[in-house]
PDB file of N, CA and C in Angstrom:
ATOM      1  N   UNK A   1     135.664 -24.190 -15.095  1.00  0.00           N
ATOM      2  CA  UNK A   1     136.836 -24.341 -15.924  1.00  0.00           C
ATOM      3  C   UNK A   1     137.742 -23.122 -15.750  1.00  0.00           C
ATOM      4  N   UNK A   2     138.875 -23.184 -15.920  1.00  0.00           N
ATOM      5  CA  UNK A   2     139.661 -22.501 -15.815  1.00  0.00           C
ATOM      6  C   UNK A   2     140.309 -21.826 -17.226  1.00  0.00           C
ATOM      7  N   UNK A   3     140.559 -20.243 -16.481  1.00  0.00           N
ATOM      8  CA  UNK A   3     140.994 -19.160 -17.920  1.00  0.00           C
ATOM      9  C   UNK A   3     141.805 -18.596 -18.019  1.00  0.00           C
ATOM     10  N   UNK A   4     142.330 -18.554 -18.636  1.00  0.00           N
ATOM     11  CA  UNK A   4     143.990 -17.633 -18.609  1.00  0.00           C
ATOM     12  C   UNK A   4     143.466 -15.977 -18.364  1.00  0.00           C
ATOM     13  N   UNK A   5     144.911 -15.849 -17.269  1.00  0.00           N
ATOM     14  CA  UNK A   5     144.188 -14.623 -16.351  1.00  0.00           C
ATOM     15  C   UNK A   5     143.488 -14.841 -15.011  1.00  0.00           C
ATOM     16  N   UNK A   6     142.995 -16.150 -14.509  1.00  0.00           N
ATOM     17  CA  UNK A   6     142.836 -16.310 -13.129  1.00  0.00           C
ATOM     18  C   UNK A   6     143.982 -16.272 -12.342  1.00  0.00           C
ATOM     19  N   UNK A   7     143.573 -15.941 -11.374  1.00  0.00           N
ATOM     20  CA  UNK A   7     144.435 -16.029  -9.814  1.00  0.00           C
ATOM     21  C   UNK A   7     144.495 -17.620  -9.133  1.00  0.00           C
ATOM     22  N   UNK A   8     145.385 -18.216  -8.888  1.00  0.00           N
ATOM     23  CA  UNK A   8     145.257 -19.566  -8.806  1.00  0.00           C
ATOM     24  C   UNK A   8     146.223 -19.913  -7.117  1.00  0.00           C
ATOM     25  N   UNK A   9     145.774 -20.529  -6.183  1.00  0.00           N
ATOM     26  CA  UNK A   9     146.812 -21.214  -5.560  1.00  0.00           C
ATOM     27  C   UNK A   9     146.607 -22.421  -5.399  1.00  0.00           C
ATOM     28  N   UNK A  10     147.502 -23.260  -4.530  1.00  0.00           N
ATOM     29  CA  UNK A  10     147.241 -24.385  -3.823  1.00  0.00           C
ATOM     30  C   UNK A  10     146.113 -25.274  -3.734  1.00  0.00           C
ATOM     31  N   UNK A  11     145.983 -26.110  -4.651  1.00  0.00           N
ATOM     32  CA  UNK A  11     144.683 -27.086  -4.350  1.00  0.00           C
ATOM     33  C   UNK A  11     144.847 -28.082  -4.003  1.00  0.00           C
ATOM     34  N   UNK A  12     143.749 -28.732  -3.339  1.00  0.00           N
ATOM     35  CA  UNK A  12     143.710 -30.564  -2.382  1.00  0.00           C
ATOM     36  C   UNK A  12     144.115 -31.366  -3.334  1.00  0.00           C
ATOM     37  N   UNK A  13     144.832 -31.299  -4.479  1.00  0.00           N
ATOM     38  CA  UNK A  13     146.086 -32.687  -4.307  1.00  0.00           C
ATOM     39  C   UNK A  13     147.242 -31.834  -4.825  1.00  0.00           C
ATOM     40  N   UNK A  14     147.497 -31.010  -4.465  1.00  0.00           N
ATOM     41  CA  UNK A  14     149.338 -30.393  -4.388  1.00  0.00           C
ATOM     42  C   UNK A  14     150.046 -31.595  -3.853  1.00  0.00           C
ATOM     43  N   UNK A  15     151.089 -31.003  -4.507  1.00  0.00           N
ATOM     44  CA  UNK A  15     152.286 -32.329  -4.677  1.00  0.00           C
ATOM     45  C   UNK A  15     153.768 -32.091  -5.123  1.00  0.00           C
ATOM     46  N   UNK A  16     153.969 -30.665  -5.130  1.00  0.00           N
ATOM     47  CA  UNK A  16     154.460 -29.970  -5.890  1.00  0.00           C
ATOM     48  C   UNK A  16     155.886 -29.077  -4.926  1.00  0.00           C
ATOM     49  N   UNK A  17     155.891 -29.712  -3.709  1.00  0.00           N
ATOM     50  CA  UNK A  17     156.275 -28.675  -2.663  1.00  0.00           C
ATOM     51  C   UNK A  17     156.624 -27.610  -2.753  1.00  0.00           C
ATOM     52  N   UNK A  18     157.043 -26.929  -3.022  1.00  0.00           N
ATOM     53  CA  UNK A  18     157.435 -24.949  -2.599  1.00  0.00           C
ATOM     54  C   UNK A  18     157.695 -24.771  -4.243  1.00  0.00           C
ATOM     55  N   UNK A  19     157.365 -25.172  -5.239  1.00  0.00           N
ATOM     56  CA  UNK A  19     157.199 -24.563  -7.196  1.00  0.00           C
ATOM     57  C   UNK A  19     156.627 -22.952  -6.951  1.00  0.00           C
ATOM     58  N   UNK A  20     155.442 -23.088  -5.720  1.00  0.00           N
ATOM     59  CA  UNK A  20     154.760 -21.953  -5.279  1.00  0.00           C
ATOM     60  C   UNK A  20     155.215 -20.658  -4.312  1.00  0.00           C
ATOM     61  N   UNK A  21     156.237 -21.205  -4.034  1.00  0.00           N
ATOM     62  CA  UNK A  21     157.227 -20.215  -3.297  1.00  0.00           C
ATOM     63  C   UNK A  21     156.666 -20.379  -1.688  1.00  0.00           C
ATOM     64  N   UNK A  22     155.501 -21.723  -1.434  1.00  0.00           N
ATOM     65  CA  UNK A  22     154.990 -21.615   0.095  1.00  0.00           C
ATOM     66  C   UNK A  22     153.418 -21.428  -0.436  1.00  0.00           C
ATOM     67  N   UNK A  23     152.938 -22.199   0.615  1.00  0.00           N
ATOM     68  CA  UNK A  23     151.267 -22.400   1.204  1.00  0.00           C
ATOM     69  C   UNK A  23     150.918 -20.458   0.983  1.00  0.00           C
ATOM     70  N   UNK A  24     149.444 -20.376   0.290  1.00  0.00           N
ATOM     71  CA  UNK A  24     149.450 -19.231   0.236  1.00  0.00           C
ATOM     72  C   UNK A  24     149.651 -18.398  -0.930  1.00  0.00           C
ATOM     73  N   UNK A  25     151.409 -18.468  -1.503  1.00  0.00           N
ATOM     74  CA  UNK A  25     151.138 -17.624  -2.671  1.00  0.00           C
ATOM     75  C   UNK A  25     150.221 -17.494  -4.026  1.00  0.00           C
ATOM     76  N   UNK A  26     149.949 -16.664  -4.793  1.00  0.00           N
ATOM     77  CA  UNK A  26     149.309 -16.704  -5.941  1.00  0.00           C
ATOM     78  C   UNK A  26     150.248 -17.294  -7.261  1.00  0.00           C
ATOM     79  N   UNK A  27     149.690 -17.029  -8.257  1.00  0.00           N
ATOM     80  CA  UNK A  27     150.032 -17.275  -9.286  1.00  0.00           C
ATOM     81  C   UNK A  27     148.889 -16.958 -10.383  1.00  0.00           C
ATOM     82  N   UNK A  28     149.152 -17.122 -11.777  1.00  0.00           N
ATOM     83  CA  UNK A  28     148.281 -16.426 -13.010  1.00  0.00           C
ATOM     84  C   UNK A  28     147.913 -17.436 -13.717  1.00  0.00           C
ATOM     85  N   UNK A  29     147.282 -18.048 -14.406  1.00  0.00           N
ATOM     86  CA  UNK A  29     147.362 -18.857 -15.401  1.00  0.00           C
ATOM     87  C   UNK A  29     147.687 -18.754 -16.884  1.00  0.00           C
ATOM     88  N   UNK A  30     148.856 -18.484 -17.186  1.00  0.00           N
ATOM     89  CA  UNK A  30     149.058 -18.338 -18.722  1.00  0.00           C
ATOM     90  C   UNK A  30     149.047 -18.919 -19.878  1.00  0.00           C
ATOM     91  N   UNK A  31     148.340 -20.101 -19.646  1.00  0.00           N
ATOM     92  CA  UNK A  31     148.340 -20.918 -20.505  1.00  0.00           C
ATOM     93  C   UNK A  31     147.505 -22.301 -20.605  1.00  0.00           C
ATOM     94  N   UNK A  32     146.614 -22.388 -21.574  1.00  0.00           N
ATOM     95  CA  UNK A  32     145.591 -23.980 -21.294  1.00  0.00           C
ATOM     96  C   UNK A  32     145.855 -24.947 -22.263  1.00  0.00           C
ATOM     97  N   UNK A  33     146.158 -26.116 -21.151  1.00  0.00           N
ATOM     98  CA  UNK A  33     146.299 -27.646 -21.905  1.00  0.00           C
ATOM     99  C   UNK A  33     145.435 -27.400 -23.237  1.00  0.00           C
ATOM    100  N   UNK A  34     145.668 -28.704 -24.139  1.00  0.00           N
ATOM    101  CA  UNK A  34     145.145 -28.940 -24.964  1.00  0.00           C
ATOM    102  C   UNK A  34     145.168 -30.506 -25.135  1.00  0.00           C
ATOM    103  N   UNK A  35     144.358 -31.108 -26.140  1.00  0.00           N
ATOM    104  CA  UNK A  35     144.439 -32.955 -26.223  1.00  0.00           C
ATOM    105  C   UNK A  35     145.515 -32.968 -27.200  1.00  0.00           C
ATOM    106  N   UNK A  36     146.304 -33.657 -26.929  1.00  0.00           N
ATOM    107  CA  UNK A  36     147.430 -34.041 -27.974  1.00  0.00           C
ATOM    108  C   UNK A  36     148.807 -33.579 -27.729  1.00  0.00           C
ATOM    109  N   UNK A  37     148.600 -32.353 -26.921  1.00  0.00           N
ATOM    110  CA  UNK A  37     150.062 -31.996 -26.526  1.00  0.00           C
ATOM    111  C   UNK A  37     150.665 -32.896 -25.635  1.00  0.00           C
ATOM    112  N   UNK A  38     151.926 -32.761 -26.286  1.00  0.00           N
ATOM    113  CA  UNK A  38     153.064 -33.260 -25.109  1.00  0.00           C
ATOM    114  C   UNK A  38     153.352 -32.876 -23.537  1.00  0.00           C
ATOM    115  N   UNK A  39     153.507 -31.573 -24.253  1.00  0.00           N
ATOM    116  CA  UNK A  39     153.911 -30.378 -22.978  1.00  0.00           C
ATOM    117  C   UNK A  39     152.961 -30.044 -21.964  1.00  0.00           C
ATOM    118  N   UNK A  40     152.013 -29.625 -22.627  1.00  0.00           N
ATOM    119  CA  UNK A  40     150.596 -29.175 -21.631  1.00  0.00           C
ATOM    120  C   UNK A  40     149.520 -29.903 -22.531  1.00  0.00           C
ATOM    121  N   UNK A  41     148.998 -31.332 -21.855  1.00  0.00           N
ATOM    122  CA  UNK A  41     148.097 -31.577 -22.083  1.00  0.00           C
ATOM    123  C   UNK A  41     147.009 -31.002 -21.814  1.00  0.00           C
ATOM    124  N   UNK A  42     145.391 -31.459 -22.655  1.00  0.00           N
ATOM    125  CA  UNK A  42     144.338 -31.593 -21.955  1.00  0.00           C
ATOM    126  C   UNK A  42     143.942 -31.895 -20.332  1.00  0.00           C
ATOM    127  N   UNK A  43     143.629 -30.835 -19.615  1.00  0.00           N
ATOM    128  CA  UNK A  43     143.275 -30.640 -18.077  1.00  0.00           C
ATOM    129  C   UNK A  43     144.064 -29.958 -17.626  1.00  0.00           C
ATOM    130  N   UNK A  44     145.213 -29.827 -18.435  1.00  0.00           N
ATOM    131  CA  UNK A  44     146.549 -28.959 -17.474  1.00  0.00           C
ATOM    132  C   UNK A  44     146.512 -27.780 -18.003  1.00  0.00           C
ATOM    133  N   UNK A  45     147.044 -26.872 -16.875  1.00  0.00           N
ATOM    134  CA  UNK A  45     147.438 -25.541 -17.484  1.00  0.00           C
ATOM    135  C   UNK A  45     148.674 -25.075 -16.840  1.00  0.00           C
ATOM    136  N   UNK A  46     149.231 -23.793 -17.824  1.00  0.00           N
ATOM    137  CA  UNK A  46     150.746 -23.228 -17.042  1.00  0.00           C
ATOM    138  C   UNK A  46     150.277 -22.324 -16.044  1.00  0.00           C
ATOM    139  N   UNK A  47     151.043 -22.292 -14.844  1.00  0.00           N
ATOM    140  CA  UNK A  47     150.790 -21.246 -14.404  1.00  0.00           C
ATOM    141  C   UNK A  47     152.333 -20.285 -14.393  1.00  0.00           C
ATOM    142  N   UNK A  48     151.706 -18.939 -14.069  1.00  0.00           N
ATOM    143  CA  UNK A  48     153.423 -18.162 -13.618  1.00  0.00           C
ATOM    144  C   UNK A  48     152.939 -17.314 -12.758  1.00  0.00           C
ATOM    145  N   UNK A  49     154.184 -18.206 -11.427  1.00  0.00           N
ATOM    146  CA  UNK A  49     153.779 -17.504 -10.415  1.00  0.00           C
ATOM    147  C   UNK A  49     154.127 -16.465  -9.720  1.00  0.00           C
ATOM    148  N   UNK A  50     153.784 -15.259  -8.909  1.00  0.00           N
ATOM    149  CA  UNK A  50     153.984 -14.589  -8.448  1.00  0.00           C
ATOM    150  C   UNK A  50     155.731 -14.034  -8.251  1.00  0.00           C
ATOM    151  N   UNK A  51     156.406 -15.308  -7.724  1.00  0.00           N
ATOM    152  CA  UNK A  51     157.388 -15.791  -6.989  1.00  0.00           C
ATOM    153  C   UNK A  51     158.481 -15.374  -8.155  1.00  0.00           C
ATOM    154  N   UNK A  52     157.828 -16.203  -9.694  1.00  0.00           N
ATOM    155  CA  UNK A  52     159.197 -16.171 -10.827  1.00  0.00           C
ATOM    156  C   UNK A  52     158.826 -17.401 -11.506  1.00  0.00           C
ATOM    157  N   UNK A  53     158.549 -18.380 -10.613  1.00  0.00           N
ATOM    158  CA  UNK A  53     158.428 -20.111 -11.283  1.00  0.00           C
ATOM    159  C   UNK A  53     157.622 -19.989 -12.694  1.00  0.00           C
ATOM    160  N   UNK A  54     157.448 -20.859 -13.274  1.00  0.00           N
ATOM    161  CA  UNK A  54     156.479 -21.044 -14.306  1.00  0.00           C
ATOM    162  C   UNK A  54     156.061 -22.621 -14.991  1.00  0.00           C
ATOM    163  N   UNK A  55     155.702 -23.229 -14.464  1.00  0.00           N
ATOM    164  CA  UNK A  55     155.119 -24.697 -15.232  1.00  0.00           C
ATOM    165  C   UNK A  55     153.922 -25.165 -14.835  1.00  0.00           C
ATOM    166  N   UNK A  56     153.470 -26.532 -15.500  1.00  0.00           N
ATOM    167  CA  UNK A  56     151.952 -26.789 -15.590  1.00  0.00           C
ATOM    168  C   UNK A  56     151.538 -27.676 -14.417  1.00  0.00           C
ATOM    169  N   UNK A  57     150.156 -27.395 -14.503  1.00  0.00           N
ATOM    170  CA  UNK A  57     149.619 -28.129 -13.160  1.00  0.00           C
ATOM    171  C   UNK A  57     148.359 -29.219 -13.585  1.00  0.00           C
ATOM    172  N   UNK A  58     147.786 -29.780 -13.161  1.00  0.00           N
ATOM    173  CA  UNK A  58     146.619 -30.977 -13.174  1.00  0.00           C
ATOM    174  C   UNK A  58     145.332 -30.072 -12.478  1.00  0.00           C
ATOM    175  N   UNK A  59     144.786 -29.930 -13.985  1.00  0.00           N
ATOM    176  CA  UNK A  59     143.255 -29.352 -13.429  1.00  0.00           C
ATOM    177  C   UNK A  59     142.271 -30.806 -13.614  1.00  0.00           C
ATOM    178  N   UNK A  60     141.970 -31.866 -13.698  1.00  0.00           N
ATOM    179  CA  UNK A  60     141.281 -32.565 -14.057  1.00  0.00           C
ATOM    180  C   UNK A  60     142.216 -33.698 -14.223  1.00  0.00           C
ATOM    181  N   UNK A  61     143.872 -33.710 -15.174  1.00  0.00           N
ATOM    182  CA  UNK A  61     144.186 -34.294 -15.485  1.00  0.00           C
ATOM    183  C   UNK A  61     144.675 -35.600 -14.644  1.00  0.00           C
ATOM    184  N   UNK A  62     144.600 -36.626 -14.858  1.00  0.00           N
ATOM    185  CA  UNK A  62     144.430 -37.985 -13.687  1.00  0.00           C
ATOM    186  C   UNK A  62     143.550 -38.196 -12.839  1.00  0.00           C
ATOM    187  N   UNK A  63     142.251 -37.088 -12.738  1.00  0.00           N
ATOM    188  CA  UNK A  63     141.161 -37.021 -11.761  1.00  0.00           C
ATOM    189  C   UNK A  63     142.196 -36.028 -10.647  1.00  0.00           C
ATOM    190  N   UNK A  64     142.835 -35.383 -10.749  1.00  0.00           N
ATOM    191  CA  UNK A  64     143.585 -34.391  -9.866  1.00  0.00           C
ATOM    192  C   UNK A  64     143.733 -33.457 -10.109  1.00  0.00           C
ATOM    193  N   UNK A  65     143.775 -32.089  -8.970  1.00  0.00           N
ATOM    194  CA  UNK A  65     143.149 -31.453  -8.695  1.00  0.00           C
ATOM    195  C   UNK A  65     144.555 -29.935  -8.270  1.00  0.00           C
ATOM    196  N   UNK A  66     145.495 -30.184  -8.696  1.00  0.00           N
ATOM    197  CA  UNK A  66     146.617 -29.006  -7.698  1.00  0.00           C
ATOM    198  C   UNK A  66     146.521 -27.840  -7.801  1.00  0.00           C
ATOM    199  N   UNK A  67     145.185 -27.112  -8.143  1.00  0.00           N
ATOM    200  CA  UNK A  67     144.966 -25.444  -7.860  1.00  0.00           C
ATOM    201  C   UNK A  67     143.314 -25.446  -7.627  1.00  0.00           C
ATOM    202  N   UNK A  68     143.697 -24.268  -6.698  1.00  0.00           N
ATOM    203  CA  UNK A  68     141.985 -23.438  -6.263  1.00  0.00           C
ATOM    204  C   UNK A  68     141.914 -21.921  -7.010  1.00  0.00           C
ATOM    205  N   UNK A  69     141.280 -21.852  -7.276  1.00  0.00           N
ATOM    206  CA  UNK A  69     141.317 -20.489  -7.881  1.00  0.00           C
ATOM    207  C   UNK A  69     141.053 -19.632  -6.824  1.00  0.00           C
ATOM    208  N   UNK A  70     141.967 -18.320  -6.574  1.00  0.00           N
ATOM    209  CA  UNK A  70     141.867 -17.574  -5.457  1.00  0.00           C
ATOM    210  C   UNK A  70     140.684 -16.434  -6.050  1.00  0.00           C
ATOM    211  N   UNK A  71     140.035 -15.889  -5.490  1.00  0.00           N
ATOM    212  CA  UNK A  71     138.890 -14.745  -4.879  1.00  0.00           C
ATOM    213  C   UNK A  71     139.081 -13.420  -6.026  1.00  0.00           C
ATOM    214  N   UNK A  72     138.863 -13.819  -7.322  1.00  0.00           N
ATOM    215  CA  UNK A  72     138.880 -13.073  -8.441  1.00  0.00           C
ATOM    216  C   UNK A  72     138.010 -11.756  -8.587  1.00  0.00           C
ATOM    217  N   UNK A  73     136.625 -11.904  -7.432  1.00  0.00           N
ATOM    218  CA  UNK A  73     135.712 -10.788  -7.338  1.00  0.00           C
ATOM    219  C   UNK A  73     135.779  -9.502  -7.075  1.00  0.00           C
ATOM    220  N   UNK A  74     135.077  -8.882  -7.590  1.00  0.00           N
ATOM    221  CA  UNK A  74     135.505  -7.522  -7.267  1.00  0.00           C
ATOM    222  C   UNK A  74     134.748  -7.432  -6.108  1.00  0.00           C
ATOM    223  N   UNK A  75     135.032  -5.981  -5.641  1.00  0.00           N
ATOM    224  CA  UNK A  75     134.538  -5.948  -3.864  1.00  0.00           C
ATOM    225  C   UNK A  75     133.571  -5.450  -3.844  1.00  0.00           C
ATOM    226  N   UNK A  76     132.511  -6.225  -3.632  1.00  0.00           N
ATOM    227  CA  UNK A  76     130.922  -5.372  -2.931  1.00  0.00           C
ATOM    228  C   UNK A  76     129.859  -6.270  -4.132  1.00  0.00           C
ATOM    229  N   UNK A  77     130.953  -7.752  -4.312  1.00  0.00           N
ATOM    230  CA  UNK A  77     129.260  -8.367  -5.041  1.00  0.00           C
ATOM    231  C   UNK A  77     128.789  -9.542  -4.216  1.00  0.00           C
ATOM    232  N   UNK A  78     127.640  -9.418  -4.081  1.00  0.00           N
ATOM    233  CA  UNK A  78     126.922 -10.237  -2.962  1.00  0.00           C
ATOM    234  C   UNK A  78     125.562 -11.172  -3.978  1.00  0.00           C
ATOM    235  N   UNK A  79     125.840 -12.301  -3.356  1.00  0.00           N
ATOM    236  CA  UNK A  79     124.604 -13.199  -3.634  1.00  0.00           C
ATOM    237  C   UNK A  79     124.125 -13.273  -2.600  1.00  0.00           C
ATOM    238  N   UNK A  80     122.717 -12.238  -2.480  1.00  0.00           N
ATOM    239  CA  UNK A  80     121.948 -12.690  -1.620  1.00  0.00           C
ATOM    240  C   UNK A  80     120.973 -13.755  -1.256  1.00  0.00           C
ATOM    241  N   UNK A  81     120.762 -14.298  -2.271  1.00  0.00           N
ATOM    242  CA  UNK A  81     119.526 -15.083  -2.054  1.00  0.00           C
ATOM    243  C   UNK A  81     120.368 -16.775  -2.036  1.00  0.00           C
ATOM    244  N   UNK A  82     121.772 -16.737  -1.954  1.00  0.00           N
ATOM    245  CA  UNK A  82     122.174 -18.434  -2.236  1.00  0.00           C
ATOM    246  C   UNK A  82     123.013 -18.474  -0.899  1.00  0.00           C
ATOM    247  N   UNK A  83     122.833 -19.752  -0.374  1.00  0.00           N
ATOM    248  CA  UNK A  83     123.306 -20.248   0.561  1.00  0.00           C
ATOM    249  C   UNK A  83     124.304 -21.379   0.648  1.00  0.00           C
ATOM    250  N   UNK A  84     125.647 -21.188   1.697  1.00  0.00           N
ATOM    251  CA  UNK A  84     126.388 -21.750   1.682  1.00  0.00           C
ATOM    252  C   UNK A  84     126.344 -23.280   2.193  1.00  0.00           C
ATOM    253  N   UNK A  85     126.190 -24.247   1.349  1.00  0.00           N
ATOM    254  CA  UNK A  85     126.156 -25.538   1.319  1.00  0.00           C
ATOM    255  C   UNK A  85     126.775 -26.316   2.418  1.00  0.00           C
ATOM    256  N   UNK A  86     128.033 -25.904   2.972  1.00  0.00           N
ATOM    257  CA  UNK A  86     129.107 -25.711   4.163  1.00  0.00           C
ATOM    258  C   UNK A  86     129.039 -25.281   5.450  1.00  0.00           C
ATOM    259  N   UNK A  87     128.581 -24.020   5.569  1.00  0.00           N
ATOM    260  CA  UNK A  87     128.761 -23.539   6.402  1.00  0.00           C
ATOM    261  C   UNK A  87     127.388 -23.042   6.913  1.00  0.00           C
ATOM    262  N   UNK A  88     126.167 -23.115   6.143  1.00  0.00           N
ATOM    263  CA  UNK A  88     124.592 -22.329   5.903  1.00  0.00           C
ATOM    264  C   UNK A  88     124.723 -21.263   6.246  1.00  0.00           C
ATOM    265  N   UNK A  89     125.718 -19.992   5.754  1.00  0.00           N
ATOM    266  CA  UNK A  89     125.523 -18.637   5.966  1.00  0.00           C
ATOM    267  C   UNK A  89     124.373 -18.777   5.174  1.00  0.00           C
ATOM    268  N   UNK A  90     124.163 -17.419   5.102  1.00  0.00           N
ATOM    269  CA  UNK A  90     122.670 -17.088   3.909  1.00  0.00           C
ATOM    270  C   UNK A  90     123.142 -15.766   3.293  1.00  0.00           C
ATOM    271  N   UNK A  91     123.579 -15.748   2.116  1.00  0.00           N
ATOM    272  CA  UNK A  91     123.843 -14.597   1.709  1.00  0.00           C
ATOM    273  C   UNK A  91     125.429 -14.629   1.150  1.00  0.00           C
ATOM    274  N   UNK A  92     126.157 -14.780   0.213  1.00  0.00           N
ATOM    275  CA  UNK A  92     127.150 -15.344  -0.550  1.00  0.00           C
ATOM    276  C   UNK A  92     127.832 -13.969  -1.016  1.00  0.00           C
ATOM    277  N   UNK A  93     129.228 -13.195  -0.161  1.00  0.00           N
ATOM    278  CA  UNK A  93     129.798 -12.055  -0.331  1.00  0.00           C
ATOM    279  C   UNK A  93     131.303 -12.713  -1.015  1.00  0.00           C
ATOM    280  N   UNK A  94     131.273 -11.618  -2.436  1.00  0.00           N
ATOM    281  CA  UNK A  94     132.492 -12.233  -3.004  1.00  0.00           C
ATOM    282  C   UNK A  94     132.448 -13.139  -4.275  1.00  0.00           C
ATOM    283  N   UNK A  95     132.955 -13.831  -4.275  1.00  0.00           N
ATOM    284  CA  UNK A  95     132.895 -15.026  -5.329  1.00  0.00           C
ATOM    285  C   UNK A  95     132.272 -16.198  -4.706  1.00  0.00           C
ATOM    286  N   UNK A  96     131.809 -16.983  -5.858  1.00  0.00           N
ATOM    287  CA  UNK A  96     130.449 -17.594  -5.719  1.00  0.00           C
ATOM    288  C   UNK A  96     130.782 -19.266  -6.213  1.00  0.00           C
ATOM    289  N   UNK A  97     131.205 -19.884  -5.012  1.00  0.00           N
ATOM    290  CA  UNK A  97     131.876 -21.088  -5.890  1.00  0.00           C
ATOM    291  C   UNK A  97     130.835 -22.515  -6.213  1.00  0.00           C
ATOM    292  N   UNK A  98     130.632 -22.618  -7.689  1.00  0.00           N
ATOM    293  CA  UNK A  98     129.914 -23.721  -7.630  1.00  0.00           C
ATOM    294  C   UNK A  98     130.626 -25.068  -7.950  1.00  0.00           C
ATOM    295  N   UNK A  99     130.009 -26.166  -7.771  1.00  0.00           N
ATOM    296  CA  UNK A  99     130.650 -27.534  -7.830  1.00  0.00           C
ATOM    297  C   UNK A  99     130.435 -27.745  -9.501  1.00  0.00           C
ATOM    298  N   UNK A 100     131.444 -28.423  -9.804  1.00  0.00           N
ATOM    299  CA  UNK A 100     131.386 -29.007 -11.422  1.00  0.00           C
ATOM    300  C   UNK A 100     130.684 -29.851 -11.701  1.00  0.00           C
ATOM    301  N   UNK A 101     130.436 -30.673 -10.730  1.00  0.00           N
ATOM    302  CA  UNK A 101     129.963 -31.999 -10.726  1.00  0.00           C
ATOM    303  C   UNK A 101     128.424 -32.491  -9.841  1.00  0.00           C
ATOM    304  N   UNK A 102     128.443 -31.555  -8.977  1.00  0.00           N
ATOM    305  CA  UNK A 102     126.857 -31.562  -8.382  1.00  0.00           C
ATOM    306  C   UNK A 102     126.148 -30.752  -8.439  1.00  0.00           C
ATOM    307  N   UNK A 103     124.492 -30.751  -8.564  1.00  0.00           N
ATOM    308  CA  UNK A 103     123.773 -29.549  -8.887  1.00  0.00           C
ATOM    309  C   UNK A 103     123.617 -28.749  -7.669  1.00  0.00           C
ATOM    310  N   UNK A 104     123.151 -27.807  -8.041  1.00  0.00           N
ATOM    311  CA  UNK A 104     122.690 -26.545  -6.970  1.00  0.00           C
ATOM    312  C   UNK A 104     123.667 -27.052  -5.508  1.00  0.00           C
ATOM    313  N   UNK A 105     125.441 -26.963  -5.306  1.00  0.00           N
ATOM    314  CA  UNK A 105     125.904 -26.910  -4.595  1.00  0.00           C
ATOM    315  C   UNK A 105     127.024 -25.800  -4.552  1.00  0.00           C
ATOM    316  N   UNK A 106     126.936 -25.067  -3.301  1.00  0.00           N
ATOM    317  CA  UNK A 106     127.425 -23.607  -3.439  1.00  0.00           C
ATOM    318  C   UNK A 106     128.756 -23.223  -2.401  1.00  0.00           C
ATOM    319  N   UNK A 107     129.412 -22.579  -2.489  1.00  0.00           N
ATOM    320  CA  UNK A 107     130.411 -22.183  -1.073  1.00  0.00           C
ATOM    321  C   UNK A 107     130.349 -21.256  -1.190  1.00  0.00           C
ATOM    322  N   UNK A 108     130.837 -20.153   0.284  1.00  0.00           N
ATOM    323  CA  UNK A 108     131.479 -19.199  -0.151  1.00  0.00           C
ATOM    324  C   UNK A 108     132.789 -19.625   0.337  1.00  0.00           C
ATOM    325  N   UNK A 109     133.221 -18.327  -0.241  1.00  0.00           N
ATOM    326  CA  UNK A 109     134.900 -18.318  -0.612  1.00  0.00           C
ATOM    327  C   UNK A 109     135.620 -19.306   1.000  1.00  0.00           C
ATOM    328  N   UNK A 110     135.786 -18.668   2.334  1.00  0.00           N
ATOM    329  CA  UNK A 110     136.389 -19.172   3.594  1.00  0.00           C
ATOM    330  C   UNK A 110     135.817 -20.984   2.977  1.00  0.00           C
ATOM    331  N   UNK A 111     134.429 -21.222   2.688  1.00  0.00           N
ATOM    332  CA  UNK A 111     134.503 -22.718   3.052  1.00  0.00           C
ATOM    333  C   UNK A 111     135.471 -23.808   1.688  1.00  0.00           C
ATOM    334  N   UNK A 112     135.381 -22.867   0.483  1.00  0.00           N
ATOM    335  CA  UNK A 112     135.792 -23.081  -0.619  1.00  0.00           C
ATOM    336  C   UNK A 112     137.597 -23.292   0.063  1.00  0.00           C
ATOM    337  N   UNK A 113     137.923 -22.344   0.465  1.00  0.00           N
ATOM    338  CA  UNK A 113     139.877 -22.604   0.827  1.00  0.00           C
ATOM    339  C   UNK A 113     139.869 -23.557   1.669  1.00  0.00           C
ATOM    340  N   UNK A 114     139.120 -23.781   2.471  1.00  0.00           N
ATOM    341  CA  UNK A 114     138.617 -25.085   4.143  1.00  0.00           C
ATOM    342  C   UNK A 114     139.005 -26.055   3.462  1.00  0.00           C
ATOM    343  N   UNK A 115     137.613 -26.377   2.288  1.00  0.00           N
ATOM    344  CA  UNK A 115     137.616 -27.488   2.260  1.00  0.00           C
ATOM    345  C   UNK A 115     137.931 -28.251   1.075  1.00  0.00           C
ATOM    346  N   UNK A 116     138.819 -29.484   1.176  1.00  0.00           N
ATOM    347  CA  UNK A 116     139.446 -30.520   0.580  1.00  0.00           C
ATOM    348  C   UNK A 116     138.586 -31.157  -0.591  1.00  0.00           C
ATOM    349  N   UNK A 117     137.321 -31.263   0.151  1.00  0.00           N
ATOM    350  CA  UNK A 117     135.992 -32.149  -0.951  1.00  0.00           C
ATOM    351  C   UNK A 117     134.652 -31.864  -0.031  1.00  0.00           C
ATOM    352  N   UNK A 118     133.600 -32.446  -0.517  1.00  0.00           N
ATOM    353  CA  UNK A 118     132.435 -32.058   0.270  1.00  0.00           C
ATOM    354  C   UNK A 118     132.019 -32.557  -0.200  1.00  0.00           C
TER     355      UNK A 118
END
């Protein structure tokens, strides 16, 4: 789930063309949907991005998906003992991405930006 204060870009169903200023930039999340709102429902959140822009995106909402959360870790944390589901490195440097929806399935970060679904 997502928290105000992540680093967010581009996720496999963007739809949004250049809101992001281009493939790549960041953005913050300042803000989380709620059920009942108009503005920012439940699944959505605001982001403000890097660039200047500022409006909401589909974390869940419609079963869609328009942000990845970019590489929030600090430098030098390593999972050694978990393996990349993707790619079978052995040894998980960085942030540690797990699936919402399937058990014990892992990325690291390069296969996490790769890939679309898995």
């Amino acid at each position: 789930m997502l928290e105000i204060g992540l680093r967010v870009v581009r996720g496999p169903d963007w739809k949004w063309a250049q809101q992001d200023d281009g493939e790549g930039h960041v953005g913050t999340v300042v803000e989380l949907g709620k059920p009942g709102s108009n503005t920012s429902p439940d699944k959505t959140v605001v982001v403000q991005w890097d660039s200047g822009s500022r409006t909401n995106y589909r974390v869940g909402y419609q079963s869609a998906y328009d942000l990845r959360v970019y590489d929030n870790a600090p430098i030098g944390v390593r999972h050694p003992n978990v393996i990349c589901d993707a790619c079978r490195k052995h040894g998980i440097i960085g942030m540690r991405w797990k699936c919402a929806r399937c058990f014990d399935f892992d990325l690291c970060t390069h296969c996490y930006m790769a890939l679309d679904k898995h």
